[in-house]
PDB file of N, CA and C in Angstrom:
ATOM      1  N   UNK A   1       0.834  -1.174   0.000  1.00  0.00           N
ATOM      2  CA  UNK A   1       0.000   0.000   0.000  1.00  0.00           C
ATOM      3  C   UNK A   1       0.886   1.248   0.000  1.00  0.00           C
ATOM      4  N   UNK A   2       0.853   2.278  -0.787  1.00  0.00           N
ATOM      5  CA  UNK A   2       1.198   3.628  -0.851  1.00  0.00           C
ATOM      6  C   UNK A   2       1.140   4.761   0.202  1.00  0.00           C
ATOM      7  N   UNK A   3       2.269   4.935   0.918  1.00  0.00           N
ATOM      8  CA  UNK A   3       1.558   5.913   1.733  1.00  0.00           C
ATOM      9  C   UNK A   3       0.826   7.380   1.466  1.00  0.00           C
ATOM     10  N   UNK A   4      -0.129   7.852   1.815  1.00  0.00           N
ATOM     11  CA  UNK A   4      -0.335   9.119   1.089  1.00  0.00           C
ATOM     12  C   UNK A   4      -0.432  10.131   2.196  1.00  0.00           C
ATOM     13  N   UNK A   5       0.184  11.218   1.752  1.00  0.00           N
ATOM     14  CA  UNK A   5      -0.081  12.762   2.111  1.00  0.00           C
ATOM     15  C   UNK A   5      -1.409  12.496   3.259  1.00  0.00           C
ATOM     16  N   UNK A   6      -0.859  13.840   4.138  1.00  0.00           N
ATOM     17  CA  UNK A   6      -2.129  14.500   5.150  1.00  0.00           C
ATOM     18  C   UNK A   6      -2.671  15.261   3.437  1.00  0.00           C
ATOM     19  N   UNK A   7      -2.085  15.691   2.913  1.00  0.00           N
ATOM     20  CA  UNK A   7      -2.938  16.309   1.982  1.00  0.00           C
ATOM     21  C   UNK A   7      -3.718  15.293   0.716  1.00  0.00           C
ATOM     22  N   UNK A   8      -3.584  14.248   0.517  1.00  0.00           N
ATOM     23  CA  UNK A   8      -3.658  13.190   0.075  1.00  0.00           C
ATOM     24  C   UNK A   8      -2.947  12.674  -1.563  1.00  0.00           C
ATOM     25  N   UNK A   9      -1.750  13.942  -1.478  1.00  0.00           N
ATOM     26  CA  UNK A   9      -1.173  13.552  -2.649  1.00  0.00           C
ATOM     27  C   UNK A   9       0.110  12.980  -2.317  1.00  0.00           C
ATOM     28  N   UNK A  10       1.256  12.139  -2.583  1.00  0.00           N
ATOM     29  CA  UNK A  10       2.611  11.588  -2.292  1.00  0.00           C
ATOM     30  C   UNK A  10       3.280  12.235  -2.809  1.00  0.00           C
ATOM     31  N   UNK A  11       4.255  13.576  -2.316  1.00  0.00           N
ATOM     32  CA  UNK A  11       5.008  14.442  -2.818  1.00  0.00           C
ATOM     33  C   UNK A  11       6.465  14.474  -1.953  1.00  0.00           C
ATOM     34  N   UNK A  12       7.644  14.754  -2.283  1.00  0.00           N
ATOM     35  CA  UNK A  12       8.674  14.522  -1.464  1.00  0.00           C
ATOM     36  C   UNK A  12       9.284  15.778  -0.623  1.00  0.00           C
ATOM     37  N   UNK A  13       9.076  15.598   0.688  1.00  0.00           N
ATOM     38  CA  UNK A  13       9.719  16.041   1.667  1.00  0.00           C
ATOM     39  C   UNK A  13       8.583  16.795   2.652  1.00  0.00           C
ATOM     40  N   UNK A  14       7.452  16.340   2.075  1.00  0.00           N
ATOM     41  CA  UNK A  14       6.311  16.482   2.870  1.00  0.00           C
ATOM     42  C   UNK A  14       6.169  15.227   4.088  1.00  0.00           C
ATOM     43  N   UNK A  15       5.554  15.413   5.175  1.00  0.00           N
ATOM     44  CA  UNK A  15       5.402  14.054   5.867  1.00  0.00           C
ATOM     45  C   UNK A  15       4.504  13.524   5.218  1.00  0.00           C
ATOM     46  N   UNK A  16       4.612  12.147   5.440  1.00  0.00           N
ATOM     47  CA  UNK A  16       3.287  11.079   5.121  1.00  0.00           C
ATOM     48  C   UNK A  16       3.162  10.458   6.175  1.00  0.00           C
ATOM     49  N   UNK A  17       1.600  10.126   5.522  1.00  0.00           N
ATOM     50  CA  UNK A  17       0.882   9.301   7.012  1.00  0.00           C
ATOM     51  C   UNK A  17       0.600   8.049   6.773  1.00  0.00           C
ATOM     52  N   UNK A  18       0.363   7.173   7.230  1.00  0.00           N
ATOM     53  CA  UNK A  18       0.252   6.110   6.898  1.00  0.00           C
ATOM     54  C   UNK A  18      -0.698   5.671   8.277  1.00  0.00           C
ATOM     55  N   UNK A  19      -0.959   4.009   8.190  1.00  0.00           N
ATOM     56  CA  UNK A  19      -1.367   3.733   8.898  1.00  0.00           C
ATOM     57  C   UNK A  19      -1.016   3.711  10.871  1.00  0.00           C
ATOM     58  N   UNK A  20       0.328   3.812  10.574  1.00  0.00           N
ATOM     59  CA  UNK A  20       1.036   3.087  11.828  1.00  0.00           C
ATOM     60  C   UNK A  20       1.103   4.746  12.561  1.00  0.00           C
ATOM     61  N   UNK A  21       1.224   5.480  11.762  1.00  0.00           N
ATOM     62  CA  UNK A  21       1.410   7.346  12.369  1.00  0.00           C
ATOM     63  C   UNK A  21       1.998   8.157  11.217  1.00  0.00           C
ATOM     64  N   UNK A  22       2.568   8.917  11.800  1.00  0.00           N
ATOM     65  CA  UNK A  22       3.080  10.235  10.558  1.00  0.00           C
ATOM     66  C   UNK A  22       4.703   9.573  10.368  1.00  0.00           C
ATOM     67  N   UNK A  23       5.475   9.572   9.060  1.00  0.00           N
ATOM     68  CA  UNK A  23       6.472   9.001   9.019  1.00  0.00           C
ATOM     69  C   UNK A  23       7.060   9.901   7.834  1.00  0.00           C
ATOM     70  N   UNK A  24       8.515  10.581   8.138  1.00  0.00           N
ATOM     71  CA  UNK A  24       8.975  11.661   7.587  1.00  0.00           C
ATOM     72  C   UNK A  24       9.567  10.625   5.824  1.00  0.00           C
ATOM     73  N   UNK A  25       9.292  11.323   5.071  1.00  0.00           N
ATOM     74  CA  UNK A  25       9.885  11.006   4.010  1.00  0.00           C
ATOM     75  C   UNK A  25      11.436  10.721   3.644  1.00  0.00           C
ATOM     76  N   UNK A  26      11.893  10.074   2.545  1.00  0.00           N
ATOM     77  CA  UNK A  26      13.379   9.697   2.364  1.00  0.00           C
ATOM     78  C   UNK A  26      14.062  10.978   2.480  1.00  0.00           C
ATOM     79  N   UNK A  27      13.643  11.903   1.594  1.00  0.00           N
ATOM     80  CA  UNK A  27      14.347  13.325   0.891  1.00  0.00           C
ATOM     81  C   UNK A  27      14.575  14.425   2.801  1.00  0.00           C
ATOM     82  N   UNK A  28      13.811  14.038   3.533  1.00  0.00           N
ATOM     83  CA  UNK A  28      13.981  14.480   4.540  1.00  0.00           C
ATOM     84  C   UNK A  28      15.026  14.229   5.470  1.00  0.00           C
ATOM     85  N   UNK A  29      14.203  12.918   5.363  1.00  0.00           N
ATOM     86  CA  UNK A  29      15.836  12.020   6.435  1.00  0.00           C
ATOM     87  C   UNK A  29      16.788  12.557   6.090  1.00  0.00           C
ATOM     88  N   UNK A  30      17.532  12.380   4.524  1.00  0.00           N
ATOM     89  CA  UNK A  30      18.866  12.554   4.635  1.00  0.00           C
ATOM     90  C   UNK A  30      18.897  14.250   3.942  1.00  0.00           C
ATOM     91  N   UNK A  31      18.091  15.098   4.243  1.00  0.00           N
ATOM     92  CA  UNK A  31      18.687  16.190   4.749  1.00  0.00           C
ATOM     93  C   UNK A  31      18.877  16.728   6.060  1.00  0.00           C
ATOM     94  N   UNK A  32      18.153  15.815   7.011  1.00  0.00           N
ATOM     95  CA  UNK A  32      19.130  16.122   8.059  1.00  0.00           C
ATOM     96  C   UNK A  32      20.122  15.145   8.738  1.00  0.00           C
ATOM     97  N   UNK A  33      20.681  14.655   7.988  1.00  0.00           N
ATOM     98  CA  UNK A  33      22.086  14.017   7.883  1.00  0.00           C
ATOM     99  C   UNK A  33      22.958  14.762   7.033  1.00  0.00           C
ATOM    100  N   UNK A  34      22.542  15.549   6.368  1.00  0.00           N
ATOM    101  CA  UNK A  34      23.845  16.097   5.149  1.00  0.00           C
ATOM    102  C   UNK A  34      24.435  17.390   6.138  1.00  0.00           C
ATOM    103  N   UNK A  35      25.465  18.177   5.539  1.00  0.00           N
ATOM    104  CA  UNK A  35      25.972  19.359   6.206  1.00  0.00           C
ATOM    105  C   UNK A  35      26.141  20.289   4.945  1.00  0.00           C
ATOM    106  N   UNK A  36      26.310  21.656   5.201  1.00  0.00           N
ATOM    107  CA  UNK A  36      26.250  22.803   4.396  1.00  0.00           C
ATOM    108  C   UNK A  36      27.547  23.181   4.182  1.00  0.00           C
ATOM    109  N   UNK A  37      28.187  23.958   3.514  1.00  0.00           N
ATOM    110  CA  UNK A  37      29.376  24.580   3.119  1.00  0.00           C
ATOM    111  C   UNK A  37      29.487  24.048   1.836  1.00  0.00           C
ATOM    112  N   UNK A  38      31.446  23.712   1.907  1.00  0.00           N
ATOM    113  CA  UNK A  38      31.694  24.287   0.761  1.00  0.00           C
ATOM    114  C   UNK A  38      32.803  23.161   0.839  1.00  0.00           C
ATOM    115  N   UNK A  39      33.196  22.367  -0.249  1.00  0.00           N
ATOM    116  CA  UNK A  39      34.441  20.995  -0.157  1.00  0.00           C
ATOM    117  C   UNK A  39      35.565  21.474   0.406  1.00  0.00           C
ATOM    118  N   UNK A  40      36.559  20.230   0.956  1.00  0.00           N
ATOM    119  CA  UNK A  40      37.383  20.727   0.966  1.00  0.00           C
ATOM    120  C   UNK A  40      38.852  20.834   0.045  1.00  0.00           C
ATOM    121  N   UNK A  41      39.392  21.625   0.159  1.00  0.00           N
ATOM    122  CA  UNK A  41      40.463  22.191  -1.042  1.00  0.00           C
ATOM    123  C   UNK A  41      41.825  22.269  -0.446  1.00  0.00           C
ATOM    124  N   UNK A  42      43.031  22.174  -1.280  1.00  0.00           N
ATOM    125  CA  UNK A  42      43.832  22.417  -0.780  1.00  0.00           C
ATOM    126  C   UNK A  42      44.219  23.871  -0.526  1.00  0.00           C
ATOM    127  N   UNK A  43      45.349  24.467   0.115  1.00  0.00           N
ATOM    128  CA  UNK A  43      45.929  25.456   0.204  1.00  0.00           C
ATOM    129  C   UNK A  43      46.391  26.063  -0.875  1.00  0.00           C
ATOM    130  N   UNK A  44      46.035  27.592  -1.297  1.00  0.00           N
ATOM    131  CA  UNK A  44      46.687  28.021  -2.572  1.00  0.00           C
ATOM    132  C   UNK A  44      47.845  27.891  -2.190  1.00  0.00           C
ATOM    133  N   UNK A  45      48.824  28.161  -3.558  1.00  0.00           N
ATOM    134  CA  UNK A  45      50.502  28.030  -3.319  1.00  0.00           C
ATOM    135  C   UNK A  45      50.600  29.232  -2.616  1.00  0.00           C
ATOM    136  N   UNK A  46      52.045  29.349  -1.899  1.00  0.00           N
ATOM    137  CA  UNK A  46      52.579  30.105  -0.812  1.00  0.00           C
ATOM    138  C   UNK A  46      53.161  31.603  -2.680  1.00  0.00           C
ATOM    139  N   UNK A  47      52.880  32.874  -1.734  1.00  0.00           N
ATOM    140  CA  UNK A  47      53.582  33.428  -2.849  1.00  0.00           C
ATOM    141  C   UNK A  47      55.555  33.289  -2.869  1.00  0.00           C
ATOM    142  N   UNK A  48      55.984  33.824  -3.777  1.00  0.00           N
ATOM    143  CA  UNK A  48      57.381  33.423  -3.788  1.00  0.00           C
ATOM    144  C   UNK A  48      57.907  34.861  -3.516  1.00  0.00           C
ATOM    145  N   UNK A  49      59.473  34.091  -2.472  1.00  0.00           N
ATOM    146  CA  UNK A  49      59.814  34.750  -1.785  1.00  0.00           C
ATOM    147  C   UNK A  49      61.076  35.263  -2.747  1.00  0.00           C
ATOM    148  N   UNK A  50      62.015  36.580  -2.077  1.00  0.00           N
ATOM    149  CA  UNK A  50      63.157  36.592  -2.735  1.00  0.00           C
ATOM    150  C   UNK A  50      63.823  37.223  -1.303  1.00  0.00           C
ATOM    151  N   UNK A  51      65.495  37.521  -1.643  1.00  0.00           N
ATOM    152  CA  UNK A  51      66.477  38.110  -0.346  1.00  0.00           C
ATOM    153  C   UNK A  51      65.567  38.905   0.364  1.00  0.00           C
ATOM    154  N   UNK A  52      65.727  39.684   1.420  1.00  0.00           N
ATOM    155  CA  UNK A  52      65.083  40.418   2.419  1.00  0.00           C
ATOM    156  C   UNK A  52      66.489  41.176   2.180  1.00  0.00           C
ATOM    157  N   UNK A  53      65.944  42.280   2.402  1.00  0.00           N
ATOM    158  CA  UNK A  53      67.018  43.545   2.409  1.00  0.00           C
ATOM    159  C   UNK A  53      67.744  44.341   1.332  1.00  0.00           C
ATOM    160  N   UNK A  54      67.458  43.818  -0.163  1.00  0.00           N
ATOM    161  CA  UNK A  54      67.976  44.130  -1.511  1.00  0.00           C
ATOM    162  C   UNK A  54      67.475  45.525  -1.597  1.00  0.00           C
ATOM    163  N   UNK A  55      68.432  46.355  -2.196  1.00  0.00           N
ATOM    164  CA  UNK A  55      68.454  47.762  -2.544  1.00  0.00           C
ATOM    165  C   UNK A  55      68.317  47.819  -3.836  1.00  0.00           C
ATOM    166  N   UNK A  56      67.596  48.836  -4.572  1.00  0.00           N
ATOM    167  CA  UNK A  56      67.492  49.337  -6.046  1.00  0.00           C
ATOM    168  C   UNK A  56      69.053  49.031  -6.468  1.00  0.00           C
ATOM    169  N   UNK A  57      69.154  48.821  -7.758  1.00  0.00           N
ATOM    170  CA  UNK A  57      70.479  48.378  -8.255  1.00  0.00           C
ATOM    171  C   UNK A  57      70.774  50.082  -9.211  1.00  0.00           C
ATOM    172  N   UNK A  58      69.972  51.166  -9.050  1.00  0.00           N
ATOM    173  CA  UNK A  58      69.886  51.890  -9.837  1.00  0.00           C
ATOM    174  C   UNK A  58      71.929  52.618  -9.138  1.00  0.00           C
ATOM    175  N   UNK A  59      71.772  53.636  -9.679  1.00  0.00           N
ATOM    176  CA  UNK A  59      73.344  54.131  -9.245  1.00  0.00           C
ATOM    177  C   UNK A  59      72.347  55.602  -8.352  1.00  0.00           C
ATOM    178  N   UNK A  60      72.896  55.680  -7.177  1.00  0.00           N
ATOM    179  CA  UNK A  60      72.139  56.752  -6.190  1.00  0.00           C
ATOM    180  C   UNK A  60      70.789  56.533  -5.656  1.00  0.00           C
ATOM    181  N   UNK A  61      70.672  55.222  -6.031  1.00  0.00           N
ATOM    182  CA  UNK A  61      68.661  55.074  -5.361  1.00  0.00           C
ATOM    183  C   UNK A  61      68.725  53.961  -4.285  1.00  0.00           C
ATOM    184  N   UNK A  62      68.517  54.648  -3.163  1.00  0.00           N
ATOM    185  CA  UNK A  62      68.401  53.811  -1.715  1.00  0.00           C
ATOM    186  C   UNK A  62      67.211  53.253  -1.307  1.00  0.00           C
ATOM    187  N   UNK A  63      66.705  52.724  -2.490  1.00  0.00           N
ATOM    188  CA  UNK A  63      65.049  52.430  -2.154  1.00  0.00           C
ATOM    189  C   UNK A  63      65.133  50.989  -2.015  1.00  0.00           C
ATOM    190  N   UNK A  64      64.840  50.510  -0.906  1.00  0.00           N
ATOM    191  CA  UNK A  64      64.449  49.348  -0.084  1.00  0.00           C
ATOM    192  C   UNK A  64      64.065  48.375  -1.213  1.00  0.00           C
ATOM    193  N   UNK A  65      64.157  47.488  -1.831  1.00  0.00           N
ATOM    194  CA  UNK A  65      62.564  46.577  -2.403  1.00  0.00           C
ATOM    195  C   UNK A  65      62.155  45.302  -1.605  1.00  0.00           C
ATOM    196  N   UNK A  66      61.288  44.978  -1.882  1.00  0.00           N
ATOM    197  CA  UNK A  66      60.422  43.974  -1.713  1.00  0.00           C
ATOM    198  C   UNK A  66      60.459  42.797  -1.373  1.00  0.00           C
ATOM    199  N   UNK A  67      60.546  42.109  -0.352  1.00  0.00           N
ATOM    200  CA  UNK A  67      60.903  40.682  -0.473  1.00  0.00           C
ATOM    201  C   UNK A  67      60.003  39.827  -1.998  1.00  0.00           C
ATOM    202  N   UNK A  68      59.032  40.552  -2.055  1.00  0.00           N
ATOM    203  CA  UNK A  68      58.093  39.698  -3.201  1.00  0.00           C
ATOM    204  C   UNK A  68      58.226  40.626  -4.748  1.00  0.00           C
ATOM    205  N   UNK A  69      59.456  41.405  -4.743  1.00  0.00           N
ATOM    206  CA  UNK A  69      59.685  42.298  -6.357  1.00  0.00           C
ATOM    207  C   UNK A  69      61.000  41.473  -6.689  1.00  0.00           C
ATOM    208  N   UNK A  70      60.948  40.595  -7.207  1.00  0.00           N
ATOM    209  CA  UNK A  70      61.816  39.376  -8.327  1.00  0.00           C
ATOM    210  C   UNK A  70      62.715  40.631  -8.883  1.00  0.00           C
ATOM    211  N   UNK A  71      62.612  41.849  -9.211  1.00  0.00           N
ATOM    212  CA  UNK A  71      63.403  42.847 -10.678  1.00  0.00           C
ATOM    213  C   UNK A  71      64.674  43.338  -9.396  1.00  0.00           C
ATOM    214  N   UNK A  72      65.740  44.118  -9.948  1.00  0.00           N
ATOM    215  CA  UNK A  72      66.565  44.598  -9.251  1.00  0.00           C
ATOM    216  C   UNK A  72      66.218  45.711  -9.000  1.00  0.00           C
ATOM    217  N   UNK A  73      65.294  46.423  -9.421  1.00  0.00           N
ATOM    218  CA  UNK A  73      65.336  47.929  -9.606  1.00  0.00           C
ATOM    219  C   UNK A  73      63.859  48.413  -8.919  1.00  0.00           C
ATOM    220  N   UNK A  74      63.661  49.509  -8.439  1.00  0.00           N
ATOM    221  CA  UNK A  74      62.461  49.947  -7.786  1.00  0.00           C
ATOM    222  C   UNK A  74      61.700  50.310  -9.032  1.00  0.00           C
ATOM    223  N   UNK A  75      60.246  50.679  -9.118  1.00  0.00           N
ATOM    224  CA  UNK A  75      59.315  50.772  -9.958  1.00  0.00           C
ATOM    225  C   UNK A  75      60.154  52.023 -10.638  1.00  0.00           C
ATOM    226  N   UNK A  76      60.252  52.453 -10.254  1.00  0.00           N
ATOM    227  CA  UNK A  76      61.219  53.913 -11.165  1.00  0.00           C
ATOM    228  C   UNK A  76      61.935  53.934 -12.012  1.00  0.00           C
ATOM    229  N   UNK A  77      62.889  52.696 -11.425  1.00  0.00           N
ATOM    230  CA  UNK A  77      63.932  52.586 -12.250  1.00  0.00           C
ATOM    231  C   UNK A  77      63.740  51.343 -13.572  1.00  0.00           C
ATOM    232  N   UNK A  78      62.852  50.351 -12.976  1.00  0.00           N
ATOM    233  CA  UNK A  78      63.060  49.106 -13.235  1.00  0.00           C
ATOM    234  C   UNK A  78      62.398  49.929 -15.152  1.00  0.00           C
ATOM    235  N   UNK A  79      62.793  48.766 -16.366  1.00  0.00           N
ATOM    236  CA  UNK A  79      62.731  49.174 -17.775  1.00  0.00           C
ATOM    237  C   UNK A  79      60.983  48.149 -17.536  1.00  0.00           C
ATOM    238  N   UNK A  80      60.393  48.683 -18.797  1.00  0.00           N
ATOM    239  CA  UNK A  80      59.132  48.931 -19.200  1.00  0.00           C
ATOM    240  C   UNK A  80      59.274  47.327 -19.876  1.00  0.00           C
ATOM    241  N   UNK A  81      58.110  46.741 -19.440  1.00  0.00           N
ATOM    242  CA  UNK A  81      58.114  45.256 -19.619  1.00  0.00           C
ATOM    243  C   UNK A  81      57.035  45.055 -20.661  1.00  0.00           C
ATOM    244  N   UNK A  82      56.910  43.852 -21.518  1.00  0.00           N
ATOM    245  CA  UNK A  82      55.945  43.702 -22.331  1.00  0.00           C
ATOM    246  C   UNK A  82      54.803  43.512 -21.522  1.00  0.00           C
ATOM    247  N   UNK A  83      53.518  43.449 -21.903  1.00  0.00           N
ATOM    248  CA  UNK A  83      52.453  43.506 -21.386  1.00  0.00           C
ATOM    249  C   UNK A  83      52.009  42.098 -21.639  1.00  0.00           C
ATOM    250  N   UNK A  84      51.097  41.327 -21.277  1.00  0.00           N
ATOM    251  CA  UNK A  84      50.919  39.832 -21.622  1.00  0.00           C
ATOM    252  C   UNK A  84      49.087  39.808 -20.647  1.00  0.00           C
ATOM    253  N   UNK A  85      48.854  39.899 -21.592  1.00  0.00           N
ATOM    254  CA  UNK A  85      47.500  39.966 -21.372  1.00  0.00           C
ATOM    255  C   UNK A  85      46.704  38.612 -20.340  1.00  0.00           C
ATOM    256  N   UNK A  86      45.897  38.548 -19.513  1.00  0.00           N
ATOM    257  CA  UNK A  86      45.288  37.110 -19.523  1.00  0.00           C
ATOM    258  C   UNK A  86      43.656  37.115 -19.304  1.00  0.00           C
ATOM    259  N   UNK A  87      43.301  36.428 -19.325  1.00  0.00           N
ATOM    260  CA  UNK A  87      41.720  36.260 -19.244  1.00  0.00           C
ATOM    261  C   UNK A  87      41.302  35.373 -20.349  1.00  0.00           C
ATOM    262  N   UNK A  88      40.111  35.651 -20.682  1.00  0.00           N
ATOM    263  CA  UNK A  88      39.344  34.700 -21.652  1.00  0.00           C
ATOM    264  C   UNK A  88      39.438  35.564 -23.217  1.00  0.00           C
ATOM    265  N   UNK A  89      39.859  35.044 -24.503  1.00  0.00           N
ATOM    266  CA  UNK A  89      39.992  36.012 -25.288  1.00  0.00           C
ATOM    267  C   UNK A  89      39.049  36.365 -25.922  1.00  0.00           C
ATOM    268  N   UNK A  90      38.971  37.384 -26.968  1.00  0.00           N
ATOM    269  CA  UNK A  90      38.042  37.598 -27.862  1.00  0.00           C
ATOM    270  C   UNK A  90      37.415  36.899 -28.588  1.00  0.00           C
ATOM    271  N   UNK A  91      36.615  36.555 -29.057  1.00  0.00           N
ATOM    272  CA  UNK A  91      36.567  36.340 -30.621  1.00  0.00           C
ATOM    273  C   UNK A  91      36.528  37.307 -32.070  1.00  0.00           C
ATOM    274  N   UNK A  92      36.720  36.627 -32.814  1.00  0.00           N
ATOM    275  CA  UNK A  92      37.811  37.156 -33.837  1.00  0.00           C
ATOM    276  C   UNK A  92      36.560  37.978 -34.506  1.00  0.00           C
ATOM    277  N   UNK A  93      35.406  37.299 -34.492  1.00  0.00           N
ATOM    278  CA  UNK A  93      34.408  38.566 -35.168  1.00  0.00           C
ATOM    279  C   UNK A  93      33.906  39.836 -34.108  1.00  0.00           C
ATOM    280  N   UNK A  94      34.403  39.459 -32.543  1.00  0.00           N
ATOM    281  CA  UNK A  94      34.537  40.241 -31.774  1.00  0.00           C
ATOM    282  C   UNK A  94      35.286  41.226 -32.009  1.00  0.00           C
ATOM    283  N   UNK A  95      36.395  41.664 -32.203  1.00  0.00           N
ATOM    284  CA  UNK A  95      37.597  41.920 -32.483  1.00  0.00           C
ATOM    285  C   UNK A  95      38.353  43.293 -33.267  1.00  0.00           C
TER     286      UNK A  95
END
């Protein structure tokens, strides 16, 4: 026998009744067994490090850099780099 609805249709995550009493549906049960969030993931990579304490390589520029500026030279000095675009590209009738 089918159990049916207090409302008398069999729909999921409604209770049903049946003979024996009210008896919570499948889709119910195991939502309250499941948990919320979000998977788990690893750690992004660590950023990369360089010397601690490196000075502009310019001739007269005492400017500190960066443990995380890879170039020898402070933004001032350092030469004009190609540009390298990233993202998703155009399309060509875009274009």
């Amino acid at each position: 026998m089918e159990a049916i609805s207090v409302f008398g249709r069999v729909k999921e995550g409604w209770v049903r009744r049946t003979g024996a009493g009210e008896v919570p549906s499948r889709r119910r049960i195991m939502a309250e067994n499941s948990y919320k969030g979000e998977k788990v993931r690893s750690l992004p990579r660590a950023n990369r490090r360089y010397d601690q304490g490196r000075v502009c390589g310019a001739e007269g520029c005492g400017t500190k850099l960066s443990m995380y500026n890879k170039w020898q030279f402070c933004w001032q000095h350092e030469p004009l780099h190609s540009y390298s675009p990233r993202g998703r590209r155009k399309k060509r009738e875009a274009a």
